[in-house]
Protein backbone atom coordinates (compact mmCIF):
# COMPACT_ATOMS: atom_id res chain seq x y z
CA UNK A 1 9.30 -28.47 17.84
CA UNK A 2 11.65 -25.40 17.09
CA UNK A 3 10.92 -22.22 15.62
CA UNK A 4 12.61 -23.24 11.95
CA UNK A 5 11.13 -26.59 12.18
CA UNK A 6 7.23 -24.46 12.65
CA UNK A 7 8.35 -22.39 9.78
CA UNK A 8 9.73 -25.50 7.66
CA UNK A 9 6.11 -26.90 8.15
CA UNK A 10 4.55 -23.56 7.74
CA UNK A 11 3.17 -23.75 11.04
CA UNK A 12 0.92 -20.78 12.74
CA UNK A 13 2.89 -19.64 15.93
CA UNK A 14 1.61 -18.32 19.34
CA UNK A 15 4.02 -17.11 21.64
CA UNK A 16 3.06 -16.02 24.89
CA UNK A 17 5.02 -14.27 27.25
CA UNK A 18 4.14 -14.86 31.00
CA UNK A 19 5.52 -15.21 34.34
CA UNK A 20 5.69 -17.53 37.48
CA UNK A 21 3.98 -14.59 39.97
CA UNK A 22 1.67 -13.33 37.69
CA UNK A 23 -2.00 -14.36 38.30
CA UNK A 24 -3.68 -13.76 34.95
CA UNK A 25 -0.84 -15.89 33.14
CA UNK A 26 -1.34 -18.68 35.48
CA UNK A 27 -5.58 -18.21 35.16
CA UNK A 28 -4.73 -18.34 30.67
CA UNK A 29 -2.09 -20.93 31.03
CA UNK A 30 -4.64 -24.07 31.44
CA UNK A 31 -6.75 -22.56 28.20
CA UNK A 32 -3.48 -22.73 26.52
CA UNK A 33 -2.54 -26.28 27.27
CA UNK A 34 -6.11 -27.68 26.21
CA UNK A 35 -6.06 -25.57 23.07
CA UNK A 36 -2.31 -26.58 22.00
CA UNK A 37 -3.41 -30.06 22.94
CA UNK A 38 -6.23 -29.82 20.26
CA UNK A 39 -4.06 -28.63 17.82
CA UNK A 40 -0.91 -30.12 17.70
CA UNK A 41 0.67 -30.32 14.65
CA UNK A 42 -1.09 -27.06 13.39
CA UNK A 43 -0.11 -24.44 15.24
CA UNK A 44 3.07 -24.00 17.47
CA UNK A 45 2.23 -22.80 20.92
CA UNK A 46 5.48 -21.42 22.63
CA UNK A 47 5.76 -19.80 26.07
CA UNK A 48 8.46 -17.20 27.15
CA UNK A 49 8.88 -16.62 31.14
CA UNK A 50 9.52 -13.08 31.23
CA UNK A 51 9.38 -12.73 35.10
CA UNK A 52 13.10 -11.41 36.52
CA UNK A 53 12.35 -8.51 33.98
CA UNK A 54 9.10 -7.84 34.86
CA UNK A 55 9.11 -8.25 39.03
CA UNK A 56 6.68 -10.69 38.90
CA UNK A 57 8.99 -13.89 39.87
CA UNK A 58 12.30 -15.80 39.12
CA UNK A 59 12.71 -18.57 36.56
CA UNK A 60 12.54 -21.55 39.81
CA UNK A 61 8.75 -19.92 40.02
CA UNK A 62 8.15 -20.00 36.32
CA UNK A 63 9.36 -24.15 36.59
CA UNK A 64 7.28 -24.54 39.57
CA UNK A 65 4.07 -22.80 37.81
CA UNK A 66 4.82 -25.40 34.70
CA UNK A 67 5.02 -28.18 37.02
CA UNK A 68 1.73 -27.20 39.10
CA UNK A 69 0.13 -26.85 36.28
CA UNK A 70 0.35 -29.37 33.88
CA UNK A 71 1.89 -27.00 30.81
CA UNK A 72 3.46 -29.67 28.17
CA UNK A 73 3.72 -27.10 24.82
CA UNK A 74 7.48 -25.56 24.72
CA UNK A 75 8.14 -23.11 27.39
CA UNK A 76 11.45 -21.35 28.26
CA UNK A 77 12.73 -18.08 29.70
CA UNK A 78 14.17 -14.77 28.48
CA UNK A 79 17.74 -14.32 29.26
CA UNK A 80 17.41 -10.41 29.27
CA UNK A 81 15.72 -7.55 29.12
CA UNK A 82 16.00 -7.28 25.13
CA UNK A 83 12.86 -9.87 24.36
CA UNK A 84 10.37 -7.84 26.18
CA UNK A 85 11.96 -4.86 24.01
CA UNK A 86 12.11 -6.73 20.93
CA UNK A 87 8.37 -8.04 20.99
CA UNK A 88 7.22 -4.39 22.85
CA UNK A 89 5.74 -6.45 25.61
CA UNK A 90 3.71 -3.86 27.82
CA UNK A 91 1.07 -6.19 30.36
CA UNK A 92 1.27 -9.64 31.53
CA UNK A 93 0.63 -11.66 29.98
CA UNK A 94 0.99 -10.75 26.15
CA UNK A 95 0.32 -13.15 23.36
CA UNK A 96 1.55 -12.53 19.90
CA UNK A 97 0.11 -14.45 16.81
CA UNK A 98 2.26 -15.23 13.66
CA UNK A 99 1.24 -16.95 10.51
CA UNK A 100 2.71 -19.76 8.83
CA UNK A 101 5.07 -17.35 7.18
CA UNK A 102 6.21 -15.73 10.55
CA UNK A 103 4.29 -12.57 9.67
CA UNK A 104 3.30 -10.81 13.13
CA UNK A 105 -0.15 -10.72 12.95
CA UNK A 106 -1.59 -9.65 16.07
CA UNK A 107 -0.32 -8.98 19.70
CA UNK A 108 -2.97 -9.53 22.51
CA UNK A 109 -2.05 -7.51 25.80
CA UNK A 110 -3.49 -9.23 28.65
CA UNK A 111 -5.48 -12.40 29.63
CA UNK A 112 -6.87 -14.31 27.04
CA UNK A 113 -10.28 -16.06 27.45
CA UNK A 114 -9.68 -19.56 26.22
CA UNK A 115 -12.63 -18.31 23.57
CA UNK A 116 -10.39 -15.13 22.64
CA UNK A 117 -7.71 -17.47 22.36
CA UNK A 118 -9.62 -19.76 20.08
CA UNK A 119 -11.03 -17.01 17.73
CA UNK A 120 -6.92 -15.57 17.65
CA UNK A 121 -5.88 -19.11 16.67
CA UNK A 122 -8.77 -19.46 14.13
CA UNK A 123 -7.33 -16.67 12.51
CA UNK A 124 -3.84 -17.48 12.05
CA UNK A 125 -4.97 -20.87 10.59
CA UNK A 126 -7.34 -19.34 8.21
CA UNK A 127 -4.41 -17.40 6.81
């Protein structure tokens, strides 16, 4: 499912930004899988591989970290520099929540706890 299609549904979004080398994205990761899992169809989870612009891995380790992994919800990569600018992305991993409008309504910095990830999700849903 694509951005416009989420917002054509008025689908919550969660994008996360993560990398192929970075250990607390791949600990989150399988929380993110399970939860997306539960809710397809409500909210959008989307992961962006941030990791030539972070030093924390190339895109073949980002694929390989999918693979391993398991990760089914829509995952790509940044081509430059400009997304972590554009979505002020300061740790890795950082997970932004939008509402079913595409208001920005909260930016997690860090590792999400598959419960802080449920209670973020909750939240957006609620809206």
């Amino acid at each position: 499912m694509t951005f416009s299609k989420a917002f054509e549904q008025k689908l919550p979004i969660v994008l996360n930004f993560w990398a192929g080398q970075c250990p607390p994205c791949r600990a989150e990761m399988p929380a993110f899988q399970r939860v997306a899992d539960e809710l397809e169809g409500k909210v959008l989870f989307v992961g962006v591989d941030v990791g030539p612009f972070t030093g924390l891995g190339s895109h073949d380790d980002a694929r390989r970290l999918l693979m391993e992994l398991g990760i089914r919800y829509p995952a790509g990569y940044a081509v430059d520099a400009s997304t972590i600018r554009l979505y002020e992305v300061t740790s890795m991993p950082t997970t932004i929540f939008f509402s079913r409008t595409g208001e920005r309504m909260s930016t997690a910095p860090g590792m999400l706890t598959e419960s802080q990830l449920r209670a973020n999700v909750q939240r957006i849903l609620a809206i």
